[in-house]
Protein backbone atom coordinates (compact mmCIF):
# COMPACT_ATOMS: atom_id res chain seq x y z
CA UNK A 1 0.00 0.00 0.00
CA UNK A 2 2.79 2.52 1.10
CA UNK A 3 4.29 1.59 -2.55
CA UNK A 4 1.53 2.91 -3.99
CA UNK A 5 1.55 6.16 -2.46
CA UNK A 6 4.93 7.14 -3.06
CA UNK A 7 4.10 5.65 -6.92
CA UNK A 8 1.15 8.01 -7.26
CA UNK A 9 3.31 11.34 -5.37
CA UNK A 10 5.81 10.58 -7.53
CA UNK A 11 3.81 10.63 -10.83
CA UNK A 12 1.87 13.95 -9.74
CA UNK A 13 3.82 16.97 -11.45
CA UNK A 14 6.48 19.06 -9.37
CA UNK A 15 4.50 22.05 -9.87
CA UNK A 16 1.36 20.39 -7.70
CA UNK A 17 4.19 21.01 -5.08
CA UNK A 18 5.39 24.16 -5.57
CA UNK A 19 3.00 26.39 -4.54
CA UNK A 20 2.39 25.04 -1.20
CA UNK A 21 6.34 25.66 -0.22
CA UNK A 22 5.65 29.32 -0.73
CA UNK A 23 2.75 30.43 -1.21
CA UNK A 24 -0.38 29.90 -3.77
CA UNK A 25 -0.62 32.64 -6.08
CA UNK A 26 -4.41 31.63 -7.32
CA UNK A 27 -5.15 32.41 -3.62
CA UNK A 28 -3.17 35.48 -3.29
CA UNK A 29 -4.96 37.20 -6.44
CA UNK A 30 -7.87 37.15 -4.41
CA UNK A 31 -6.50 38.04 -1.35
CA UNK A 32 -4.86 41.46 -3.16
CA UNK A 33 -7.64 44.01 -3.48
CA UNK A 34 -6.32 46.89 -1.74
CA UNK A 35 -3.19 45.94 -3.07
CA UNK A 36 -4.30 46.80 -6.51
CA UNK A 37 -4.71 50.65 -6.04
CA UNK A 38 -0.93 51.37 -5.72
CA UNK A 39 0.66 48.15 -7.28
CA UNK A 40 -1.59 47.74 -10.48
CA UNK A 41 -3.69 44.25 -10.28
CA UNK A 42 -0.45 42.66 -11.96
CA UNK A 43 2.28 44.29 -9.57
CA UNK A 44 3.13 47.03 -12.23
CA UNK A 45 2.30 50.59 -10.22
CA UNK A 46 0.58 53.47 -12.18
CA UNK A 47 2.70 55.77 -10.24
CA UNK A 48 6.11 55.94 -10.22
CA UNK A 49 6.41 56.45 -6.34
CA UNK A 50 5.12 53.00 -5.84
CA UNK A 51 7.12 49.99 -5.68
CA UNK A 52 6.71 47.20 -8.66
CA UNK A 53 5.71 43.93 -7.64
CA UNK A 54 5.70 41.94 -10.40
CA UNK A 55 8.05 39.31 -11.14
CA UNK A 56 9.45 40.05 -8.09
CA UNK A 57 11.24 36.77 -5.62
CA UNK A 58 8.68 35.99 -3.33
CA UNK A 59 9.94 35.47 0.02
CA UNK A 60 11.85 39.06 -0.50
CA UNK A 61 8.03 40.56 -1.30
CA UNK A 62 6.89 38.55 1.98
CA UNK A 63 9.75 39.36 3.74
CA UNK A 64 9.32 43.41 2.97
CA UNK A 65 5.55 42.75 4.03
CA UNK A 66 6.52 41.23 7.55
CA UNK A 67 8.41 44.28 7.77
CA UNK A 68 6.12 47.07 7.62
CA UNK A 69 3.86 44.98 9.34
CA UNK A 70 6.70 44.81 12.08
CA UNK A 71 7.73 48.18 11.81
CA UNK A 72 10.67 47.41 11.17
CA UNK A 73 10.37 49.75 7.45
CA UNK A 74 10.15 53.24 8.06
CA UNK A 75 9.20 55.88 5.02
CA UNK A 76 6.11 58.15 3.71
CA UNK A 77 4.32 54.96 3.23
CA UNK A 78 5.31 53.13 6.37
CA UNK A 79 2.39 53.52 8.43
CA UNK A 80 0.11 53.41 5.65
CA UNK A 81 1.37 49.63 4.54
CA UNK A 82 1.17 48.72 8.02
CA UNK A 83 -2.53 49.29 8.30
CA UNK A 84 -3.29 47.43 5.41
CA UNK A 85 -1.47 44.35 6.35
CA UNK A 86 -2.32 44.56 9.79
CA UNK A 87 -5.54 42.13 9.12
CA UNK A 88 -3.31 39.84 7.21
CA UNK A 89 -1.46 36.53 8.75
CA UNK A 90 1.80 34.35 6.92
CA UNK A 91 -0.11 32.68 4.63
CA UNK A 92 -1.92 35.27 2.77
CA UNK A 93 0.86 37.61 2.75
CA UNK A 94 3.08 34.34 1.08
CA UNK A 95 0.02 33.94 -1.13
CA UNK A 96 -0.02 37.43 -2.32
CA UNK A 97 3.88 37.29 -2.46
CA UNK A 98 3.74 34.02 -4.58
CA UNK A 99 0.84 36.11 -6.86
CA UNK A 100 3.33 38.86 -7.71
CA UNK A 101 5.93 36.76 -8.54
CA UNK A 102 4.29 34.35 -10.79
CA UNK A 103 3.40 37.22 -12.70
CA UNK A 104 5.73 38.28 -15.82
């Protein structure tokens, strides 16, 4: 039986897996709404202030997100970010890090 199971896992395709190490980027687009006002709805800000998040490496994006919610980043925006991750836990934020990535 246990032969069978690591048969069938090992026939699944590596990208079943990948998502789940790091986030799941068909979550994350819906958990980016208020996201989408400064960082376009593909990561690609309308103004030039704003940081671009697409194509970005994930865990850095997550990373800079546990850090304003932290506040451990300081700036204009600081406070700002903060708020609007403050309702957010790991997961989303590596689901909306893993949505910004995966897009190119």
């Amino acid at each position: 039986m246990m032969k069978r199971i690591v048969t069938l896992l090992l026939l699944l395709p590596s990208a079943a897996f990948a998502n789940t190490d790091f986030g799941n980027p068909q979550l994350g687009k819906v958990k980016v709404p208020s996201c989408v006002f400064c960082h376009g709805s593909d990561g690609t800000a309308s103004n030039p202030t704003y940081q671009n998040l697409k194509g970005q490496n994930a865990q850095y994006q997550f990373q800079s997100m546990k850090d304003y919610q932290d506040g451990h980043r300081q700036g204009p925006l600081a406070e700002m970010m903060q708020a609007q991750l403050s309702r957010l836990n790991d997961q989303d934020l590596k689901d909306i890090a893993a949505y910004f990535a995966s897009q190119d």
